[in-house]
C-alpha atoms as a PDB file:
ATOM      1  CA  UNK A   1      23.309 -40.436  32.078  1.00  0.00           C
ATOM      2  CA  UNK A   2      26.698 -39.327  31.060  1.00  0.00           C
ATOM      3  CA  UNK A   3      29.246 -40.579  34.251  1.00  0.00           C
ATOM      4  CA  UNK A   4      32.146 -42.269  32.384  1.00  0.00           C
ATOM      5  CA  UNK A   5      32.103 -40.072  29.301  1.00  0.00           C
ATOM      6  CA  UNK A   6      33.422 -36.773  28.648  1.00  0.00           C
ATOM      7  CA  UNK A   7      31.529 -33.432  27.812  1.00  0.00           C
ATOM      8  CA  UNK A   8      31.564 -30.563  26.103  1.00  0.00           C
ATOM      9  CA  UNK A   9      28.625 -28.645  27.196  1.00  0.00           C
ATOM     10  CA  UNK A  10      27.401 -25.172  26.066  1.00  0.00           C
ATOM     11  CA  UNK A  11      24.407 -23.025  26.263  1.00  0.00           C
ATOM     12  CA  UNK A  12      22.504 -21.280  23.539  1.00  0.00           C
ATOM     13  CA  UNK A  13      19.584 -20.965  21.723  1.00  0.00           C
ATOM     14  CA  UNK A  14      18.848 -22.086  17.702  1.00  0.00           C
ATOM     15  CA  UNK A  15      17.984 -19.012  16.348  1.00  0.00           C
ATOM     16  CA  UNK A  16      21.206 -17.087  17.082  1.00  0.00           C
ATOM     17  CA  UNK A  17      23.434 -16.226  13.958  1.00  0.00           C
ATOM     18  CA  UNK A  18      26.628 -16.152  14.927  1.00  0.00           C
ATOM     19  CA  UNK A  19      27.987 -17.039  18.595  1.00  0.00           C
ATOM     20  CA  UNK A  20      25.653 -20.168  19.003  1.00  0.00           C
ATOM     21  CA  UNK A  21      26.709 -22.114  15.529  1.00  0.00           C
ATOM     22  CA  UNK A  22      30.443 -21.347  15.880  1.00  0.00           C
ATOM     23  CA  UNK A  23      30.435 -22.726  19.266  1.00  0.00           C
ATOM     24  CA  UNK A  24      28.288 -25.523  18.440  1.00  0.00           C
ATOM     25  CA  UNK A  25      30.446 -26.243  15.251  1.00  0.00           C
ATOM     26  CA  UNK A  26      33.552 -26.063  16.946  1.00  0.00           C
ATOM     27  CA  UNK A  27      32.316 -28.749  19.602  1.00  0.00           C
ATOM     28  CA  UNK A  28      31.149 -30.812  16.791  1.00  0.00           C
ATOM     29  CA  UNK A  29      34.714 -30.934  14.957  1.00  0.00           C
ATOM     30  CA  UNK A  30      36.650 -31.458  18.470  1.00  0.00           C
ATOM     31  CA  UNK A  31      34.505 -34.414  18.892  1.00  0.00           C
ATOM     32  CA  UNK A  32      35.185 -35.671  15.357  1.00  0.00           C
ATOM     33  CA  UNK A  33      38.583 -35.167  16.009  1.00  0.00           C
ATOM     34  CA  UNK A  34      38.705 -37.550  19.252  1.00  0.00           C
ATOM     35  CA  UNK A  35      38.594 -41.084  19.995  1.00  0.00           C
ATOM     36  CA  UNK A  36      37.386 -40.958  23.478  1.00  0.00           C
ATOM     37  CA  UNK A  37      34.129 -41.615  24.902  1.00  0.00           C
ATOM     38  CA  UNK A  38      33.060 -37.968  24.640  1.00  0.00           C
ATOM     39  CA  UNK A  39      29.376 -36.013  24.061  1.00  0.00           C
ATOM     40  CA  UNK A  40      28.251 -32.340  23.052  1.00  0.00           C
ATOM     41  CA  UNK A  41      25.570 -31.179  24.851  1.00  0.00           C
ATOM     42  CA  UNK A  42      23.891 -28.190  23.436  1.00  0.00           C
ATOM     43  CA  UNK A  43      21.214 -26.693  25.950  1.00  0.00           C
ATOM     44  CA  UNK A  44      18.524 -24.060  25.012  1.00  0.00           C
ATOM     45  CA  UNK A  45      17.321 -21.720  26.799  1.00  0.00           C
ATOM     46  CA  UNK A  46      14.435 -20.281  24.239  1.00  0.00           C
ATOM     47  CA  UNK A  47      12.099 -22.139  26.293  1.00  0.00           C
ATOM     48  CA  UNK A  48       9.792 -20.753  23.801  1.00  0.00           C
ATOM     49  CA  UNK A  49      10.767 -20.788  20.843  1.00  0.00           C
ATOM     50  CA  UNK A  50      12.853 -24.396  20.929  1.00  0.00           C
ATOM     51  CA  UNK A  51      11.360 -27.453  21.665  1.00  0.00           C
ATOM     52  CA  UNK A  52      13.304 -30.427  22.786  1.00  0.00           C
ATOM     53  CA  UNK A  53      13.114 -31.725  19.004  1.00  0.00           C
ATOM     54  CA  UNK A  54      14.107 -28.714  17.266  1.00  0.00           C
ATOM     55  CA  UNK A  55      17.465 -28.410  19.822  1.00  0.00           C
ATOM     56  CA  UNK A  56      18.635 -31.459  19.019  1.00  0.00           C
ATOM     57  CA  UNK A  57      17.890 -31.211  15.404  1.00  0.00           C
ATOM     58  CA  UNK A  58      20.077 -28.051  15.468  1.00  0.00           C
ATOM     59  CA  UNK A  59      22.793 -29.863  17.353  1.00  0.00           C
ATOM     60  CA  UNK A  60      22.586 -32.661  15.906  1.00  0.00           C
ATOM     61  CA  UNK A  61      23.803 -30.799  12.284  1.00  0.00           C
ATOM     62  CA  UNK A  62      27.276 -30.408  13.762  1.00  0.00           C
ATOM     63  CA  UNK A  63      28.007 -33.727  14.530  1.00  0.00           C
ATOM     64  CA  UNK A  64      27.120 -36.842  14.780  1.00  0.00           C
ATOM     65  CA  UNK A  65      28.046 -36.767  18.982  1.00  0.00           C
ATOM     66  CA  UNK A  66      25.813 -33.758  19.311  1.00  0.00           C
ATOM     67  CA  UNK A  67      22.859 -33.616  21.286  1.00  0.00           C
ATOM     68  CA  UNK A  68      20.472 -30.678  21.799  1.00  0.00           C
ATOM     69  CA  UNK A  69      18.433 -30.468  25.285  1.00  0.00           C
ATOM     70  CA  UNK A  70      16.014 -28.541  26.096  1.00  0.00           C
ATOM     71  CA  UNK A  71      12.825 -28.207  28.898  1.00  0.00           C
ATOM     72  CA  UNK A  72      10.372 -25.857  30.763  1.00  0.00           C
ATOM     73  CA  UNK A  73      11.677 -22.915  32.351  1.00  0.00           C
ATOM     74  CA  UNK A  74      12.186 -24.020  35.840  1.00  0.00           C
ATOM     75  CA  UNK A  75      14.440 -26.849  34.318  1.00  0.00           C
ATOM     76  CA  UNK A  76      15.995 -24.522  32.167  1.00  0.00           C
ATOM     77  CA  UNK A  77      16.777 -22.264  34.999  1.00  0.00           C
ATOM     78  CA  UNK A  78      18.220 -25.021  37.395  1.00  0.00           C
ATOM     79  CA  UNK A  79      20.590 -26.739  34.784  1.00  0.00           C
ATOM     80  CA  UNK A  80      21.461 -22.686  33.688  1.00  0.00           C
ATOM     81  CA  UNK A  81      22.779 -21.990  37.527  1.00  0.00           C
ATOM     82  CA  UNK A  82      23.835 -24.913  37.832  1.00  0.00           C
ATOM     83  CA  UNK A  83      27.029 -23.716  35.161  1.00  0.00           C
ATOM     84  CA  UNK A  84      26.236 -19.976  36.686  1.00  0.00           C
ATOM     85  CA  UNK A  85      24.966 -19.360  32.853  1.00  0.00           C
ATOM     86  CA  UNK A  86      22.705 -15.948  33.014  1.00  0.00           C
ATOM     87  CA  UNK A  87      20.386 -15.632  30.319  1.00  0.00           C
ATOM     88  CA  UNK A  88      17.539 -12.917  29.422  1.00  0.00           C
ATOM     89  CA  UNK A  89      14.902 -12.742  26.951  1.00  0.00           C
ATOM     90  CA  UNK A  90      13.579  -9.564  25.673  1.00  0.00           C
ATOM     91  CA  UNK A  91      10.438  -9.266  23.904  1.00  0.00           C
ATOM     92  CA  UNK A  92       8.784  -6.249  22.173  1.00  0.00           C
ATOM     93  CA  UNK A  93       6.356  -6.426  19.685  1.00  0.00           C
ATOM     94  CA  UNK A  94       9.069  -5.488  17.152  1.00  0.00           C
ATOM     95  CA  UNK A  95      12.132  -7.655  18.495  1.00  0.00           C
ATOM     96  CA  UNK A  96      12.886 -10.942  20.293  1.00  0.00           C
ATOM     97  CA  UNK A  97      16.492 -11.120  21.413  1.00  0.00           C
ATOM     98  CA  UNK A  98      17.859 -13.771  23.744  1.00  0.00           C
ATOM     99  CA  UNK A  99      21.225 -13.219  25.671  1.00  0.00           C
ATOM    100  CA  UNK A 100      23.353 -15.834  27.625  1.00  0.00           C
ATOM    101  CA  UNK A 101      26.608 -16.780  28.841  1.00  0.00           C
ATOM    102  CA  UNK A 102      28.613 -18.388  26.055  1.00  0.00           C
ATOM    103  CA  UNK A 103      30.850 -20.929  27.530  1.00  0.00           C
ATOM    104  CA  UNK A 104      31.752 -24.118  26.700  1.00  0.00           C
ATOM    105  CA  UNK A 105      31.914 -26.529  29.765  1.00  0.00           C
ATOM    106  CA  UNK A 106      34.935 -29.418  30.130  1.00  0.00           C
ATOM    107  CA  UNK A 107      32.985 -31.996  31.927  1.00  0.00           C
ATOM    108  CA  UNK A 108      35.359 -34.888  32.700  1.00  0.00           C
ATOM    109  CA  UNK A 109      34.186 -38.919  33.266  1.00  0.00           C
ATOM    110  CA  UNK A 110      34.089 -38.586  36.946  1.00  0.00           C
ATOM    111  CA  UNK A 111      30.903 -36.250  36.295  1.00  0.00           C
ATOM    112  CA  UNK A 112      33.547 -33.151  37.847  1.00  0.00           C
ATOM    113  CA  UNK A 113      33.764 -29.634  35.740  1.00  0.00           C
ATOM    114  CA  UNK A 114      37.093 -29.215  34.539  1.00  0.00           C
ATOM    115  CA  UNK A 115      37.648 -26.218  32.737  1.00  0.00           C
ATOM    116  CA  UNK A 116      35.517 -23.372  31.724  1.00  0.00           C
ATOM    117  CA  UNK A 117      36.435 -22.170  27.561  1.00  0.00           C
ATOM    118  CA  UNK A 118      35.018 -19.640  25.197  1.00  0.00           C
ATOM    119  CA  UNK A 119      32.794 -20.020  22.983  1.00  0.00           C
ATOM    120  CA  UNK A 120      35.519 -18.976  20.492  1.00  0.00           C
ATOM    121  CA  UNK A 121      37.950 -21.715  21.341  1.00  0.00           C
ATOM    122  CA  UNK A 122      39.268 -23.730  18.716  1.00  0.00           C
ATOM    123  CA  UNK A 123      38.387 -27.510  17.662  1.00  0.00           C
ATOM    124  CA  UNK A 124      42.019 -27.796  18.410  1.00  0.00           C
ATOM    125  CA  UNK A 125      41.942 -26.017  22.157  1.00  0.00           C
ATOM    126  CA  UNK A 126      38.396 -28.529  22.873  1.00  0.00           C
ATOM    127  CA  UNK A 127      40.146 -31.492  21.788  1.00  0.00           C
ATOM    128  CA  UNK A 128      43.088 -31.140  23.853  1.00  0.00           C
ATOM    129  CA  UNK A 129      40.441 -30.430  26.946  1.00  0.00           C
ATOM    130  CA  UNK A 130      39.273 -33.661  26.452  1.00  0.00           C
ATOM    131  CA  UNK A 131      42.131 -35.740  26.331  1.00  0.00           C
END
């Protein structure tokens, strides 16, 4: 669905305080910031907790080229090694935690993976991935 367009692709989950929104904000600005055909894909993988319309309701709040995607477990697993992404999620009847791989994925036109940043990296760094 997304051959001929570039994309900035992460993993996460919507209830996470502080890795998930400044690597979903910082995809949102570097999109902002570009005129080329370019996406942000945000993909949960709280099967549980996020549905497919709460993901991209959280994605969607950082920009208006944001997307959130979501799905079962099985699909959530395959598009998760597909980026080699681990994930857990750890339940106890006091705590829910949910830990992943926080990457943000260069995905160029041709549909090929071309770089591999931190969730850290600056609006300025994503931009220039994409151009």
């Amino acid at each position: 669905d997304f051959l001929g367009r570039y994309l900035l692709l992460g993993f996460g989950f919507t209830n996470c305080t502080h890795i998930c929104p400044m690597m979903a904000l910082n995809m949102g600005k570097a999109l902002s910031m570009t005129d080329a055909d370019a996406v942000g894909i945000f993909v949960s993988v709280d099967t549980e907790r996020d549905s497919p319309e709460v993901t991209d309701n959280y994605a969607s709040n950082f920009g208006a080229s944001m997307i959130g995607l979501t799905g079962d477990h099985a699909q959530v697993n395959t598009a998760a090694a597909n980026f080699k992404v681990s994930y857990a999620v750890t339940k106890t009847q006091s705590n829910y935690t949910v830990q992943h791989t926080a990457n943000v994925y260069v995905i160029n036109p041709a549909g090929e993976l071309t770089d591999v940043l931190t969730f850290t990296s600056s609006p300025e760094t994503l931009l220039e991935a994409i151009q």
